[in-house]
Protein backbone atom coordinates (compact mmCIF):
# COMPACT_ATOMS: atom_id res chain seq x y z
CA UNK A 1 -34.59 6.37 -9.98
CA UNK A 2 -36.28 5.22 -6.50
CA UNK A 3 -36.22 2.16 -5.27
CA UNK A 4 -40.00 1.84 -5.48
CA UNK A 5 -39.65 2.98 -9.09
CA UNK A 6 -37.39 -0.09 -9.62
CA UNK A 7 -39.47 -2.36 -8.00
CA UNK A 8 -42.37 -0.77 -9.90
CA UNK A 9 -40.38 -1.23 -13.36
CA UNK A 10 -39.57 -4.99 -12.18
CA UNK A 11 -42.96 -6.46 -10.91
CA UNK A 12 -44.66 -4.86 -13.61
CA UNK A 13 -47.53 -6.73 -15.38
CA UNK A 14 -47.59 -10.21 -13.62
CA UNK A 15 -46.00 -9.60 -10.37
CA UNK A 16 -46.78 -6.92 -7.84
CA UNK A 17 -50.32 -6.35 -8.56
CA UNK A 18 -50.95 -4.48 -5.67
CA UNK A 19 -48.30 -1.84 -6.29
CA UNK A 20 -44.50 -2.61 -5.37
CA UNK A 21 -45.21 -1.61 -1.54
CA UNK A 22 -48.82 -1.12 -1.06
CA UNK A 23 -49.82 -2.76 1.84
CA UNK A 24 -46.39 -4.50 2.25
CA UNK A 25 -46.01 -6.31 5.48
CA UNK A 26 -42.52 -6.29 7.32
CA UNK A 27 -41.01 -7.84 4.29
CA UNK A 28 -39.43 -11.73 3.30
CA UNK A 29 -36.34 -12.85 5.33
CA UNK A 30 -34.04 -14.02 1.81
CA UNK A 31 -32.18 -16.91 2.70
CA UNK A 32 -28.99 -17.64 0.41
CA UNK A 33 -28.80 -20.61 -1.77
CA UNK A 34 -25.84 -22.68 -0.69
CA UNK A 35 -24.33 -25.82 -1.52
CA UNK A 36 -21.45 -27.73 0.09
CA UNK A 37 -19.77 -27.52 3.55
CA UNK A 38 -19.96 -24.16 5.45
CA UNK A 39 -16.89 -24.44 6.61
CA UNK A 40 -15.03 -25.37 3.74
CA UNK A 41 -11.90 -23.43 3.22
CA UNK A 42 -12.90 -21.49 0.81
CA UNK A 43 -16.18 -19.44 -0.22
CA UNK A 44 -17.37 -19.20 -3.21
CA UNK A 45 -19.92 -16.68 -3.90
CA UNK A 46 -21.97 -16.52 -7.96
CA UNK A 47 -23.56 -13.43 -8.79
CA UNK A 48 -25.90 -14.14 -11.69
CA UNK A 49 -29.40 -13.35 -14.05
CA UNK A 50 -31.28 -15.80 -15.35
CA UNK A 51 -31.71 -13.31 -18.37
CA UNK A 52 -27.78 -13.42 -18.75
CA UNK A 53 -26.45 -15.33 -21.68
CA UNK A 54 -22.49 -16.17 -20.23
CA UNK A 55 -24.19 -16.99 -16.90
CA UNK A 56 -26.53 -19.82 -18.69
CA UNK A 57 -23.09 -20.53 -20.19
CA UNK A 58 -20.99 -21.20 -16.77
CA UNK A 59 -23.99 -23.55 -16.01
CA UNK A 60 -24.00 -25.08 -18.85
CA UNK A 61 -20.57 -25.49 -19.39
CA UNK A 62 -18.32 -25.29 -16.40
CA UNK A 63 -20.98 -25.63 -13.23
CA UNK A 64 -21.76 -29.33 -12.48
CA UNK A 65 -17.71 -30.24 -12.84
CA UNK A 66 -16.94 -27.40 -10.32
CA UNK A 67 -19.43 -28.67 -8.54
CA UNK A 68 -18.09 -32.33 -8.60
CA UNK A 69 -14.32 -31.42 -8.07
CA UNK A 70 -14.48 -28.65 -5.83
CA UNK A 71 -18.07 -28.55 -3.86
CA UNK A 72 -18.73 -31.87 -3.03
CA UNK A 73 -14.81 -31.95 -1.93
CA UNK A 74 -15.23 -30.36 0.33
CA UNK A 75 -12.75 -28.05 -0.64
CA UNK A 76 -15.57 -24.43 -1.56
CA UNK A 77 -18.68 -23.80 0.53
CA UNK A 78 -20.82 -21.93 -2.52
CA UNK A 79 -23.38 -19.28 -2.60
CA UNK A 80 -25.88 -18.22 -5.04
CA UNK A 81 -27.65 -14.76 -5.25
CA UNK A 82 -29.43 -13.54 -8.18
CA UNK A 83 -29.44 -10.43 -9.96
CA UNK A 84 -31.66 -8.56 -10.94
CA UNK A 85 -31.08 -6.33 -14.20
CA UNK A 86 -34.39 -6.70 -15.60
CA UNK A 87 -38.22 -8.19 -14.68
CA UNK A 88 -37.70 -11.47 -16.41
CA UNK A 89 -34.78 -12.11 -14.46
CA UNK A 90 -36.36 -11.27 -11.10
CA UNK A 91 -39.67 -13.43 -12.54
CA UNK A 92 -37.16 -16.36 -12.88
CA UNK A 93 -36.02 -16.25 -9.60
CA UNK A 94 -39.11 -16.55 -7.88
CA UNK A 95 -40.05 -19.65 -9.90
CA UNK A 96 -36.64 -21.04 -8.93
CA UNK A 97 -37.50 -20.23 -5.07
CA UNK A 98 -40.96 -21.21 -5.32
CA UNK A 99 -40.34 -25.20 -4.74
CA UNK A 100 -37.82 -24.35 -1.72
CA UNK A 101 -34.04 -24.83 -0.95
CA UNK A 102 -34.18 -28.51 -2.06
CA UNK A 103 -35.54 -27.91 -6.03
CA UNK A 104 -33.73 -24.30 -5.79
CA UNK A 105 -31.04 -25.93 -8.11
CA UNK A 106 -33.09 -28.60 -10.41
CA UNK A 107 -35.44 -25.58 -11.65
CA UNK A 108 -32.69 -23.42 -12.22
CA UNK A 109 -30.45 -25.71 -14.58
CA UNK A 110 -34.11 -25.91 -16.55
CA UNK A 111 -34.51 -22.24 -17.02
CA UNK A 112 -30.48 -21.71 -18.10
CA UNK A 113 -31.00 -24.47 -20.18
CA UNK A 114 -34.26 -22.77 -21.44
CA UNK A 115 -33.22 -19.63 -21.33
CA UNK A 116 -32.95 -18.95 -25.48
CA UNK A 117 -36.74 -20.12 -25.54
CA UNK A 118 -38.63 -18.23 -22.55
CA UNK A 119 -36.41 -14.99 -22.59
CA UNK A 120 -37.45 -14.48 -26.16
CA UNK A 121 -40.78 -15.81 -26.08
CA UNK A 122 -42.33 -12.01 -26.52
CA UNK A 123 -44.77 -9.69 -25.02
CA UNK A 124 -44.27 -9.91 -20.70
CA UNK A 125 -47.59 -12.39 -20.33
CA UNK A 126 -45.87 -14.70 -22.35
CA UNK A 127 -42.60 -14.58 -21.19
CA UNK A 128 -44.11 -15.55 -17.60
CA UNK A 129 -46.28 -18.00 -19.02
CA UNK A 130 -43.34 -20.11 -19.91
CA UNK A 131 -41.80 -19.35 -16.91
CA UNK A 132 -44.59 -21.15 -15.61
CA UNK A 133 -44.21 -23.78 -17.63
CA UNK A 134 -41.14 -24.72 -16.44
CA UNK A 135 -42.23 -24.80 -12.88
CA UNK A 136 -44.52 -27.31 -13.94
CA UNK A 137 -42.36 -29.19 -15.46
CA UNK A 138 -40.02 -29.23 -12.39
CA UNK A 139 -43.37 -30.78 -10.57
CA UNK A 140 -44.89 -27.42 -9.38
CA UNK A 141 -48.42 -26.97 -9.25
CA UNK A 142 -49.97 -24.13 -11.08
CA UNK A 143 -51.40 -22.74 -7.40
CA UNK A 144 -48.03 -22.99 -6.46
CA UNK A 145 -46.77 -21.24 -9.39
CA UNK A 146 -49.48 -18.82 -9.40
CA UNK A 147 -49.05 -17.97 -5.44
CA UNK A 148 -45.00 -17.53 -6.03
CA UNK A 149 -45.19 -14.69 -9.04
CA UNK A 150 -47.57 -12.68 -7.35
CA UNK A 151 -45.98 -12.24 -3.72
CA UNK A 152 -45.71 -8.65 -3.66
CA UNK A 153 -43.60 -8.71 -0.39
CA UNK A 154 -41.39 -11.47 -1.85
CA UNK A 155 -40.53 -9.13 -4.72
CA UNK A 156 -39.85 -6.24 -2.78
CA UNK A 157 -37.72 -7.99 -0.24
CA UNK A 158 -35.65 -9.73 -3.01
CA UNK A 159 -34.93 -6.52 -4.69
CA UNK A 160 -33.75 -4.84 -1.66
CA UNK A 161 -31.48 -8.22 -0.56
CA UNK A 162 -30.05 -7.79 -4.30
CA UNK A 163 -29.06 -4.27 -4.09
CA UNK A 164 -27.52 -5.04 -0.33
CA UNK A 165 -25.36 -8.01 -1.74
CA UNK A 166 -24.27 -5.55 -5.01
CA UNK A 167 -23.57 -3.03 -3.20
CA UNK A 168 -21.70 -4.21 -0.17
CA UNK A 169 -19.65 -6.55 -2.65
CA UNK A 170 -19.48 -4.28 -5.43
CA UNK A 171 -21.40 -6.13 -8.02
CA UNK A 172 -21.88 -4.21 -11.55
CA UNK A 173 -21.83 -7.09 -13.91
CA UNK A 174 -22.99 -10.93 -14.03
CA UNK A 175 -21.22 -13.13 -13.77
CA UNK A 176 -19.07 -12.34 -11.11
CA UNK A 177 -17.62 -14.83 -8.53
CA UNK A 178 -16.30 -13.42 -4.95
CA UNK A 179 -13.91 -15.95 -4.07
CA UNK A 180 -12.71 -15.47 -0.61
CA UNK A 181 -13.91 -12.12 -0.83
CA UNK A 182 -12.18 -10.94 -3.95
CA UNK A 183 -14.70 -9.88 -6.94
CA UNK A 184 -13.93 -11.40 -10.62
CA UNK A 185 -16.14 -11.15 -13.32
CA UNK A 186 -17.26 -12.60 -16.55
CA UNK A 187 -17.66 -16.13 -17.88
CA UNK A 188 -14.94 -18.79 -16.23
CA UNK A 189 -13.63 -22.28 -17.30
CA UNK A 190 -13.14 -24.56 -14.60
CA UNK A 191 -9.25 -24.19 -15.23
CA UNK A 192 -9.75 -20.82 -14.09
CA UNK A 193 -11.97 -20.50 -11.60
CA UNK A 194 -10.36 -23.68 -10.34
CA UNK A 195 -6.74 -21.92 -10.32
CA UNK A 196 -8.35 -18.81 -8.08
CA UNK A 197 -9.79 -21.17 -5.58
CA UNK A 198 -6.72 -23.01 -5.13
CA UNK A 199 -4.73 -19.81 -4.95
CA UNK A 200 -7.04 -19.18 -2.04
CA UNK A 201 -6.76 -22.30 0.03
């Protein structure tokens, strides 16, 4: 499959009405999502989809106490890039990066939390329509919304900085944590993921 034929099959319906690159300018410089100190001793970096049930788990579950015993530490400097398996999940991240760095995190603990209701709400339309409701109820506007799931080059340039990240770190599964540059995968208590950032400090 082509990359355009992946963007195709992932902007299809709502996003990307123009055609994945029709027209595309030079594309969107992706900033990472980061939290903590950049030059904290160790880095921490989450691979995840919003459509992926163990990943709404980890944030759920294990996330805000790794957060409070090891990010605000200052003992990890942590990175978050999305994946991209599927349009819903791509869909999700643009809401999540529509209100900027700042609400990057608040809108994404609502869609893991929500993600049993809007990943199964049905046919595409209404799939992005709650989507959209979420980003309202984070305190987006429906322009704002609206503006965010149909940015073409956004799309495009997100796909492309997701198959860059997977491929240079070898991603094939979510989750999967590179923790000082070592890849482990799947769902992780804080025990664990606690033990492997120790191990690297």
């Amino acid at each position: 499959m082509t990359k355009a034929s992946i963007l195709s099959s992932l902007c299809a319906l709502v996003l990307c009405l123009q055609g994945p690159a029709a027209n595309a300018q030079e594309g969107v410089e992706i900033e990472d999502i980061t939290l903590g100190d950049a030059d904290a001793p160790v880095e921490v970096i989450e691979y995840a989809s919003y459509t992926c049930p163990h990943c709404a788990s980890f944030h759920a579950e294990t996330f805000k106490d790794f957060k409070r015993d090891y990010i605000d530490t200052g003992k990890v400097h942590f990175i978050y890039r999305e994946v991209f398996f599927d349009r819903y999940g791509l869909w999700a991240a643009m809401v999540a990066r529509c209100g900027g760095p700042e609400r990057y995190f608040g809108i994404s603990d609502l869609i893991y939390a929500q993600q049993g209701s809007w990943a199964r709400a049905g046919e595409p339309a209404a799939i992005a329509g709650e989507l959209k409701k979420l980003g309202l109820q984070a305190g987006l506007d429906q322009a704002q919304l609206d503006a965010c799931l149909q940015d073409a080059d956004m799309a495009q340039s997100l796909v492309a900085w997701y198959e860059g990240n997977a491929q240079r770190d070898g991603i094939r599964s979510t989750p999967s944590f590179v923790i000082d540059g070592e890849v482990h995968t799947g769902n992780m208590s804080l025990s664990r993921i606690g033990e492997l950032v120790d191990a690297a400090s």
